[in-house]
C-alpha atoms as a PDB file:
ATOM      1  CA  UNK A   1      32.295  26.613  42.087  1.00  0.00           C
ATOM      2  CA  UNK A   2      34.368  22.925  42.402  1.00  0.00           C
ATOM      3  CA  UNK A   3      36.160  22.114  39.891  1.00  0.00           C
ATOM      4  CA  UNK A   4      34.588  18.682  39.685  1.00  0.00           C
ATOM      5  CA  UNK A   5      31.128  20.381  39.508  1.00  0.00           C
ATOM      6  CA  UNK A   6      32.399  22.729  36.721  1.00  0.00           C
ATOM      7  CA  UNK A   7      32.156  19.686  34.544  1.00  0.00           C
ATOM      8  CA  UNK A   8      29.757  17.199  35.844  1.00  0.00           C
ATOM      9  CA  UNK A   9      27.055  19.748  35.455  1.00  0.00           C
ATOM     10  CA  UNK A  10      27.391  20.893  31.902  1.00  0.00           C
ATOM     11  CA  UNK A  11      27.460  16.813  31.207  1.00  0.00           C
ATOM     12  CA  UNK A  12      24.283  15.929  33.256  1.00  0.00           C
ATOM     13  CA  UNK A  13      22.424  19.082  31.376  1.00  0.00           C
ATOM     14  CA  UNK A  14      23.427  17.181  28.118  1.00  0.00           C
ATOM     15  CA  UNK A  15      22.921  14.359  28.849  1.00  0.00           C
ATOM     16  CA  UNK A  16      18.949  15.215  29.622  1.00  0.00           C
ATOM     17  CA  UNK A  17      18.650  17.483  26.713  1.00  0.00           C
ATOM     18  CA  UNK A  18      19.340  14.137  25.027  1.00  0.00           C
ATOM     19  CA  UNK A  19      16.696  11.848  26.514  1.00  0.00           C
ATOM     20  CA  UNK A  20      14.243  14.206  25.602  1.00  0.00           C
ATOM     21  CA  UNK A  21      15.292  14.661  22.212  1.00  0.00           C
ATOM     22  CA  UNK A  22      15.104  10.932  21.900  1.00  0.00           C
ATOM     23  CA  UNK A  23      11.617  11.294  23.734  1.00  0.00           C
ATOM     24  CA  UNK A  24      10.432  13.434  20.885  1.00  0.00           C
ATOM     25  CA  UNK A  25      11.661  11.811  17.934  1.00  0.00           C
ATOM     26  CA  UNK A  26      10.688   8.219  19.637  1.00  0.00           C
ATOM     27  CA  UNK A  27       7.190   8.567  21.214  1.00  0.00           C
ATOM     28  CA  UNK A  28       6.122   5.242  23.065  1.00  0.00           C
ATOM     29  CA  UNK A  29       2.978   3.450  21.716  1.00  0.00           C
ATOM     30  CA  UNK A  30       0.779   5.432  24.314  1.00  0.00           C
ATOM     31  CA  UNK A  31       1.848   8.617  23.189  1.00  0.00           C
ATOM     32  CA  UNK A  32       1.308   7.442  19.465  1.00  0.00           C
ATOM     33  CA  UNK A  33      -2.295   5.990  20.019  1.00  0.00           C
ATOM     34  CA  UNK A  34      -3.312   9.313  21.278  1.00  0.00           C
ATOM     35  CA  UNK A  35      -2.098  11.355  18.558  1.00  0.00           C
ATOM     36  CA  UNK A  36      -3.403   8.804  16.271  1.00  0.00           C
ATOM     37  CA  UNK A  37      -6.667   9.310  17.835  1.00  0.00           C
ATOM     38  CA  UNK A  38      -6.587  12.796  18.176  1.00  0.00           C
ATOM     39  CA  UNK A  39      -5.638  12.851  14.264  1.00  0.00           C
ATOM     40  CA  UNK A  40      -8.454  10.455  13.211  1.00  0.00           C
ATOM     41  CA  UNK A  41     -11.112  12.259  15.964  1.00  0.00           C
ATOM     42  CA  UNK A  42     -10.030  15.635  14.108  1.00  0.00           C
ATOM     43  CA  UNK A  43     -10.397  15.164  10.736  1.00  0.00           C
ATOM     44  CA  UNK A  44     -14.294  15.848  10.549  1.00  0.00           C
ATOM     45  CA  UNK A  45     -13.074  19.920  10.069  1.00  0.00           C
ATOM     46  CA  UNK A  46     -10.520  18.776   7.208  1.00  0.00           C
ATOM     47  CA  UNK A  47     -13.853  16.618   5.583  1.00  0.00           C
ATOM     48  CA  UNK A  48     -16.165  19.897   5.879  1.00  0.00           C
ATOM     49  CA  UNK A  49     -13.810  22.245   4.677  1.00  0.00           C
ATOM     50  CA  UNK A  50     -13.484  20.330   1.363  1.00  0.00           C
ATOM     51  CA  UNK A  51     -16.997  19.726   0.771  1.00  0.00           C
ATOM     52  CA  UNK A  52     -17.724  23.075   1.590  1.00  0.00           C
ATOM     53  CA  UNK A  53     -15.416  24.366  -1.304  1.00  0.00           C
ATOM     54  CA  UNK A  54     -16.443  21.394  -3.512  1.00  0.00           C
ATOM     55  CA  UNK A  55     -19.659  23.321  -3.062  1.00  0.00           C
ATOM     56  CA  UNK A  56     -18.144  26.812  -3.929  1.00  0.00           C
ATOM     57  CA  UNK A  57     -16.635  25.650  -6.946  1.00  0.00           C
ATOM     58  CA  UNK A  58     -19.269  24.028  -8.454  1.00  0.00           C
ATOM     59  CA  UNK A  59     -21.400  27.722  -7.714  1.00  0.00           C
ATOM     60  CA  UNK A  60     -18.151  29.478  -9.179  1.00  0.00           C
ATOM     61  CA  UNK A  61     -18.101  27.025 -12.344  1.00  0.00           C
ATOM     62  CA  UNK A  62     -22.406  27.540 -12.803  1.00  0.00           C
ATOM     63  CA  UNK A  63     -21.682  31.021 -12.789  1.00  0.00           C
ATOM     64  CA  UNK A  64     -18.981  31.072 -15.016  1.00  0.00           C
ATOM     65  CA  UNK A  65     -21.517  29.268 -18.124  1.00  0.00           C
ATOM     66  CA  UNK A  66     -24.238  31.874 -17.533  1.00  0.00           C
ATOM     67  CA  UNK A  67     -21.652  34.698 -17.069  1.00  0.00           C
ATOM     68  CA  UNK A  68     -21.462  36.704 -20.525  1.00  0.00           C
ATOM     69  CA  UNK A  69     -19.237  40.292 -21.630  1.00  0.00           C
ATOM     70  CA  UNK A  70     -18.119  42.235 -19.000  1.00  0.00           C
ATOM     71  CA  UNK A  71     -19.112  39.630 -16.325  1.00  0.00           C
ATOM     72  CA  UNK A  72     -17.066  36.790 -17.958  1.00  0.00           C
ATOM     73  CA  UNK A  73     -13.310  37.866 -16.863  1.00  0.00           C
ATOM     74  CA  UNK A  74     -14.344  38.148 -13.719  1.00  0.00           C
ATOM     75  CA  UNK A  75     -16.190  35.465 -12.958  1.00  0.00           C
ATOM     76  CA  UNK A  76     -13.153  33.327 -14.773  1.00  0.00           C
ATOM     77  CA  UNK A  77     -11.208  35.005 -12.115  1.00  0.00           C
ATOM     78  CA  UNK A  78     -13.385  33.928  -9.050  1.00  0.00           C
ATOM     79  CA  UNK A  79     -13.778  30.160 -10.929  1.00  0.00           C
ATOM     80  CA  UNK A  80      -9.885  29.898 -11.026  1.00  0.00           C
ATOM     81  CA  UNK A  81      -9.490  31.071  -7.657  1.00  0.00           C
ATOM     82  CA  UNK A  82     -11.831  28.448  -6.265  1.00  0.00           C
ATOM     83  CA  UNK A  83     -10.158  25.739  -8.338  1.00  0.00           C
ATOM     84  CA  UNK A  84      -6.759  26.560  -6.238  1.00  0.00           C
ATOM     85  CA  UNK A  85      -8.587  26.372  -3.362  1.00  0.00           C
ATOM     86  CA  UNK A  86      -9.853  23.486  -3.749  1.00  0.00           C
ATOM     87  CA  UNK A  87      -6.440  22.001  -4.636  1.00  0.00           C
ATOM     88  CA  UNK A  88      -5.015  22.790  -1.529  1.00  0.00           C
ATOM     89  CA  UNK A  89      -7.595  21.401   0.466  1.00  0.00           C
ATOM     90  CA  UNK A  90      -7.509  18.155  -1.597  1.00  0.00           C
ATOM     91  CA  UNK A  91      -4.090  18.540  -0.592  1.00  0.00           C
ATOM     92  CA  UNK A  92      -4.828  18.538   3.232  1.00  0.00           C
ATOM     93  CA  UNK A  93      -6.783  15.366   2.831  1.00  0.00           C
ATOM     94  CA  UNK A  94      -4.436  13.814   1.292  1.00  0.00           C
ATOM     95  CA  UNK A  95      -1.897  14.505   3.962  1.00  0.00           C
ATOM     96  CA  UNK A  96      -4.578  13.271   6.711  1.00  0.00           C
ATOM     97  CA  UNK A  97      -4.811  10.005   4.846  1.00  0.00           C
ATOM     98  CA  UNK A  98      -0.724   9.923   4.794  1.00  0.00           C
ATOM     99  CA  UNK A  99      -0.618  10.151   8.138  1.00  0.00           C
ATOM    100  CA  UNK A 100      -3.138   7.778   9.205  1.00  0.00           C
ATOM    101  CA  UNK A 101      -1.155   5.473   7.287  1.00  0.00           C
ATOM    102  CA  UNK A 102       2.337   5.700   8.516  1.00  0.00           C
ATOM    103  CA  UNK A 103       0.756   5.348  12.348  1.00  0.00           C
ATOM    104  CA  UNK A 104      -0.789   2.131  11.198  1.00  0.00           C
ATOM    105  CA  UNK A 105       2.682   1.072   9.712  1.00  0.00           C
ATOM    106  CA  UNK A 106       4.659   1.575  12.997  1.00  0.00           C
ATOM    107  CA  UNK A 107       1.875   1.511  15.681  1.00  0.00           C
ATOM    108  CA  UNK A 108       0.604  -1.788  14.457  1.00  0.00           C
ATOM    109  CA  UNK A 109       4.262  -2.935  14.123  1.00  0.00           C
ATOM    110  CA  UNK A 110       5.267  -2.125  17.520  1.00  0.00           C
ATOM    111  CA  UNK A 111       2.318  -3.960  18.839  1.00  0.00           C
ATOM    112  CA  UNK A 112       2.938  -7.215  17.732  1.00  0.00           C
ATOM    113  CA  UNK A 113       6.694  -6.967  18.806  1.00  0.00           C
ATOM    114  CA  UNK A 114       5.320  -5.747  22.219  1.00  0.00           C
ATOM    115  CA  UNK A 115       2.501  -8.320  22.644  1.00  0.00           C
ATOM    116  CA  UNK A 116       5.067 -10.926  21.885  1.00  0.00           C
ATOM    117  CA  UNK A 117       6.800 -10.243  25.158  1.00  0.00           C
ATOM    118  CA  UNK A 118       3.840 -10.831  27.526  1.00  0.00           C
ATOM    119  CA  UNK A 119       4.427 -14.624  28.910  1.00  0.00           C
ATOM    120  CA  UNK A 120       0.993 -15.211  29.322  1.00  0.00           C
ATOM    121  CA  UNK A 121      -0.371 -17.501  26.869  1.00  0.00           C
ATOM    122  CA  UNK A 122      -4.053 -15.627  27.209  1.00  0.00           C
ATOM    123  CA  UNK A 123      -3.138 -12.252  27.618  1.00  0.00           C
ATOM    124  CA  UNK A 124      -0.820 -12.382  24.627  1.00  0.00           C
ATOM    125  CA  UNK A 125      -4.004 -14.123  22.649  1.00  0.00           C
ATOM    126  CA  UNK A 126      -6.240 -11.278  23.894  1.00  0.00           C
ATOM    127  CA  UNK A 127      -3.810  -8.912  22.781  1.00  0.00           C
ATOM    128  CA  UNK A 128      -3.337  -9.744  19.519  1.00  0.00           C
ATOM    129  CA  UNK A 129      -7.080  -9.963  19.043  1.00  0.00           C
ATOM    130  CA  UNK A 130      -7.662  -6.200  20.012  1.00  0.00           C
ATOM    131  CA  UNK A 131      -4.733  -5.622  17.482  1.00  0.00           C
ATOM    132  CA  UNK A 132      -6.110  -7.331  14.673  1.00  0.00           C
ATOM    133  CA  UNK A 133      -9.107  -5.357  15.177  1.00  0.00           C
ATOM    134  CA  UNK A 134      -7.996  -2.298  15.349  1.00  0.00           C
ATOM    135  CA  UNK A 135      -5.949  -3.458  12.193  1.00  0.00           C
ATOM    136  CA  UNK A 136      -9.534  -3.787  10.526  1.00  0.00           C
ATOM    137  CA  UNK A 137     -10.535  -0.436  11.541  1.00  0.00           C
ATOM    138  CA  UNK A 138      -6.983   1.139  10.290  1.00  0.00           C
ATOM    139  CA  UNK A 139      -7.774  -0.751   6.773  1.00  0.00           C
ATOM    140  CA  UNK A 140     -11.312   0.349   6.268  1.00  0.00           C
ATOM    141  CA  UNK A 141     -10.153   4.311   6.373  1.00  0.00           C
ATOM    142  CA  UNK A 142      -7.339   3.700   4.667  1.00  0.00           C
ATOM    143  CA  UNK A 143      -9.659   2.267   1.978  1.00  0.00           C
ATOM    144  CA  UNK A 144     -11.809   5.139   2.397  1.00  0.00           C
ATOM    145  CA  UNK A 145      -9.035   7.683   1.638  1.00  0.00           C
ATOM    146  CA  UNK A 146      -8.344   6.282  -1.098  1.00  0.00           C
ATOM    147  CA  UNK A 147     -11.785   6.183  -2.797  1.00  0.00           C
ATOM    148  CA  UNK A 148     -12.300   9.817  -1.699  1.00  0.00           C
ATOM    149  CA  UNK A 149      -9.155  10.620  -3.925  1.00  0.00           C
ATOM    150  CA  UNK A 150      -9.409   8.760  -6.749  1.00  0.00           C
ATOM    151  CA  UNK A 151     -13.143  10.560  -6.868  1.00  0.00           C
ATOM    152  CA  UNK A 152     -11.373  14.099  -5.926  1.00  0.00           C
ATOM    153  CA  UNK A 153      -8.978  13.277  -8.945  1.00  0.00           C
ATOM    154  CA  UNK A 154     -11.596  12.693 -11.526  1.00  0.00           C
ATOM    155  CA  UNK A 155     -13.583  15.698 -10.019  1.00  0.00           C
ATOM    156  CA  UNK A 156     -10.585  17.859 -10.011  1.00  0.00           C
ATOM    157  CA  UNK A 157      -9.775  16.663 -14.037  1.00  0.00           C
ATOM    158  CA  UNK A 158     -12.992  18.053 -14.620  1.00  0.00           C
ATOM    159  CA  UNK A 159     -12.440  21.230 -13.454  1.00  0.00           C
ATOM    160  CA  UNK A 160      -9.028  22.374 -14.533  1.00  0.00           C
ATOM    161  CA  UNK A 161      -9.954  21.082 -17.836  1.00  0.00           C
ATOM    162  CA  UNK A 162     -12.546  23.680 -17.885  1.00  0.00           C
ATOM    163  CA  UNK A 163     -10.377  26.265 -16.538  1.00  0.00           C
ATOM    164  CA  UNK A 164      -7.512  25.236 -19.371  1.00  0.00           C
ATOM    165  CA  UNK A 165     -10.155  25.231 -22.000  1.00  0.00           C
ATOM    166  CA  UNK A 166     -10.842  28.679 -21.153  1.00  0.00           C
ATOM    167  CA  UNK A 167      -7.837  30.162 -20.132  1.00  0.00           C
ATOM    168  CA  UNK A 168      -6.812  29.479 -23.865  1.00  0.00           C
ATOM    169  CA  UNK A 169     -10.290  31.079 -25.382  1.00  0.00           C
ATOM    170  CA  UNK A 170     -12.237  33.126 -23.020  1.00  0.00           C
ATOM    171  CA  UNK A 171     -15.129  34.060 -24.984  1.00  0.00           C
ATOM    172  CA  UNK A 172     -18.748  33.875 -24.982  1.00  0.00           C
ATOM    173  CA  UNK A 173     -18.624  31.153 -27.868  1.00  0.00           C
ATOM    174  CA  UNK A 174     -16.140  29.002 -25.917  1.00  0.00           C
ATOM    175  CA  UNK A 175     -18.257  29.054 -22.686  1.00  0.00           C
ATOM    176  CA  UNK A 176     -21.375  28.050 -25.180  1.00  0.00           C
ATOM    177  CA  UNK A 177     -19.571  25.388 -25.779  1.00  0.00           C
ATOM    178  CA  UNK A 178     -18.571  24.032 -22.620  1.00  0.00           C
ATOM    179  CA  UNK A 179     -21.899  24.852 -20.850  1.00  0.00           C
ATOM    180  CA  UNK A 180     -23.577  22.590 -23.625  1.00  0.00           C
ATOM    181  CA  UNK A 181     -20.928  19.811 -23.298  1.00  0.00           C
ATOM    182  CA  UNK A 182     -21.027  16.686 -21.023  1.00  0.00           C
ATOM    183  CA  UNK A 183     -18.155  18.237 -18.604  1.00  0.00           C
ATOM    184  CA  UNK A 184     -20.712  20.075 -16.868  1.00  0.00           C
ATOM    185  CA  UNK A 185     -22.596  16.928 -16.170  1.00  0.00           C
ATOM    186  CA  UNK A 186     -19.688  14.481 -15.174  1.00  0.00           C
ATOM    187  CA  UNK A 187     -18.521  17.009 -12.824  1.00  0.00           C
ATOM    188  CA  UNK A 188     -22.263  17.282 -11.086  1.00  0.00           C
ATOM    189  CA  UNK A 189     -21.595  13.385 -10.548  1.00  0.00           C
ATOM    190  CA  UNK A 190     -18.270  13.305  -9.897  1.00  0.00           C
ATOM    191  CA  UNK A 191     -18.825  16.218  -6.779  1.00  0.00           C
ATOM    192  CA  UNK A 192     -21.516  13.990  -5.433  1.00  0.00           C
ATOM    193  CA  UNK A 193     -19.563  10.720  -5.357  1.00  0.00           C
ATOM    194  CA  UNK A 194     -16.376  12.857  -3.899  1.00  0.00           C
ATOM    195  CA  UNK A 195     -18.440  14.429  -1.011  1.00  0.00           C
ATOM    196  CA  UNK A 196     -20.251  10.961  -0.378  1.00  0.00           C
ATOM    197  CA  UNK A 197     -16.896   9.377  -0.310  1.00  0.00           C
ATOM    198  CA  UNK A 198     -15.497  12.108   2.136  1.00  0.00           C
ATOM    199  CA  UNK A 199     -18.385  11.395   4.520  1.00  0.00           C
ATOM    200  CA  UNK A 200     -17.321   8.159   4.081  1.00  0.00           C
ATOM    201  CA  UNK A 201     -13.929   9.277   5.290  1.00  0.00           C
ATOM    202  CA  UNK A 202     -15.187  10.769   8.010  1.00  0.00           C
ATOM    203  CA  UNK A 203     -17.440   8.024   9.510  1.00  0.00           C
ATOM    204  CA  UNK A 204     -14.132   5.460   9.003  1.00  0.00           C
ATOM    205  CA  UNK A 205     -11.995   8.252  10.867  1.00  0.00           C
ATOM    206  CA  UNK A 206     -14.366   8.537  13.788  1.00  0.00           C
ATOM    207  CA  UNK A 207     -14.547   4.485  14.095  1.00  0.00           C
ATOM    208  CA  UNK A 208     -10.716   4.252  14.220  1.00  0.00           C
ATOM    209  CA  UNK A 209     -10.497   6.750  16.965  1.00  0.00           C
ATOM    210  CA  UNK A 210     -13.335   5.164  18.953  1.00  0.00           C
ATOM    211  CA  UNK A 211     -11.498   1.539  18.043  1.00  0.00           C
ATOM    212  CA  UNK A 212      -8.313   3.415  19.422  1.00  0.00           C
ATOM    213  CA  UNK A 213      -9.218   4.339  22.669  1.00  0.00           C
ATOM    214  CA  UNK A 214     -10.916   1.324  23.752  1.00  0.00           C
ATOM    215  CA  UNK A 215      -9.292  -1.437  21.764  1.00  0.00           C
ATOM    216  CA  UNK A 216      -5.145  -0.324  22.383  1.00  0.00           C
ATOM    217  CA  UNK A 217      -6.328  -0.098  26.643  1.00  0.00           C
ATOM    218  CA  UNK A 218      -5.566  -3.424  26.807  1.00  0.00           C
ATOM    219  CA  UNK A 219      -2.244  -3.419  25.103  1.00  0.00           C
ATOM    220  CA  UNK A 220      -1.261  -0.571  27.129  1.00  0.00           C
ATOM    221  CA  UNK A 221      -1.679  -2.323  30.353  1.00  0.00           C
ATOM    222  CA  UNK A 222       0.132  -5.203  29.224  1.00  0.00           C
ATOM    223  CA  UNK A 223       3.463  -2.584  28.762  1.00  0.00           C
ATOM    224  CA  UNK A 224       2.941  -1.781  32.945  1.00  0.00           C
ATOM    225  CA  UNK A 225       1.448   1.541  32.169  1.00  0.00           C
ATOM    226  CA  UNK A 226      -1.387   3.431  33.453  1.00  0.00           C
ATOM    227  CA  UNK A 227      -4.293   2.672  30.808  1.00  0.00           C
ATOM    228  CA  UNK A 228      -6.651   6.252  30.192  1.00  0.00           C
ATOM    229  CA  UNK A 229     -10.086   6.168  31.405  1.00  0.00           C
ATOM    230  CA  UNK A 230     -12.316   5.503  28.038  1.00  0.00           C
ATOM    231  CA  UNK A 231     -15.297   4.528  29.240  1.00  0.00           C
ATOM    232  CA  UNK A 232     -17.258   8.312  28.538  1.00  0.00           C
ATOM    233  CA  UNK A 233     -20.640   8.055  27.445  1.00  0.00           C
ATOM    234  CA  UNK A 234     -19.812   8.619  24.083  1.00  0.00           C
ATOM    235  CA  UNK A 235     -17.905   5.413  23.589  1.00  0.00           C
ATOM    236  CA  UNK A 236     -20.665   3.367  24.847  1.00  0.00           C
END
């Protein structure tokens, strides 16, 4: 091999594995809409899973104040369990929300830097209109996530309070007492607002990602790139 070659190679290797670090850990706006979208399109399995084992718990917790002797220790057991579960898919909801959020931060960010380089007095207008609407629809399901988890907090105070309660004293007299209490009752309401809310969550998550990949084409084709095809039925 030339000498020269020897090290020009190894450098030009580098040199790419470098631009596509970069790539990775600085996605242009296109690439950040999409996964946006695909985030916000997505989250209707995260929104079923949770109801579904608000659902479970509540079954786990009914059983658990008719449950009596040899049944009680294990249905504590299956109650407890379902509690955990349904902290760690709180948790994934949560995280969805988080998400959401930091893409509004920067996406919305870079837009208005971006749009601030077009020369053209109306295309830079236009542009900041379809941003300031899709700024709307970014608000609204941020608002949503939150009142899905201050509901999922009060909902989930209700149920380890009933778990701690028992854990302490699990006994036929202590489940009496709890079964005859208002807990029982606050939690009924408190799983109804919390799934409402998370269909709430999920209707706000579906408008972003519709207001996403019809309202940033615009904005793409003002950066000289190729804007995606978005005119599918379903977007109609």
């Amino acid at each position: 091999m030339n000498q020269g070659n020897r090290f020009v190679i190894p450098f030009i290797v580098i040199a790419a594995l470098s631009v596509g670090a970069c790539s990775l850990l600085n996605p242009n706006q296109t690439d950040r809409k999409q996964a946006t979208e695909d985030k916000a399109r997505n989250v209707s399995g995260d929104v079923w899973a949770t109801q579904n084992q608000i659902d479970a718990t509540m079954g786990s917790m009914n059983n658990l104040m008719s449950a009596d002797g040899a049944q009680l220790k294990q249905a504590y057991d299956h109650y407890s369990n379902d509690v955990d579960n349904l902290k760690k898919q709180t948790a994934v909801v949560a995280a969805d929300g988080a998400y959401l959020k930091k893409q509004s931060d920067t996406y919305l960010t870079d837009w208005v830097k971006q749009s601030n380089d077009i020369k053209d007095g109306d295309l830079r207008a236009s542009s900041e209109q379809d941003r300031k609407g899709v700024r709307d629809n970014f608000r609204t399901a941020e608002d949503a996530y939150e009142r899905a988890q201050s509901a999922m907090a009060k909902l989930m105070s209700n149920f380890e309070d009933v778990r701690t309660a028992l854990r302490n004293d699990l006994t036929t007299r202590s489940v009496q007492g709890i079964a005859q209490s208002d807990v029982i009752k606050r939690a009924e309401a408190n799983a109804t607002e919390t799934k409402n809310a998370l269909k709430e969550v999920q209707t706000q998550s579906v408008a972003l990602a519709q207001a996403l990949s019809t309202g940033a084409t615009r904005q793409a084709s003002s950066n000289g790139e190729n804007a995606p095809d978005t005119s599918s039925p379903q977007y109609k």
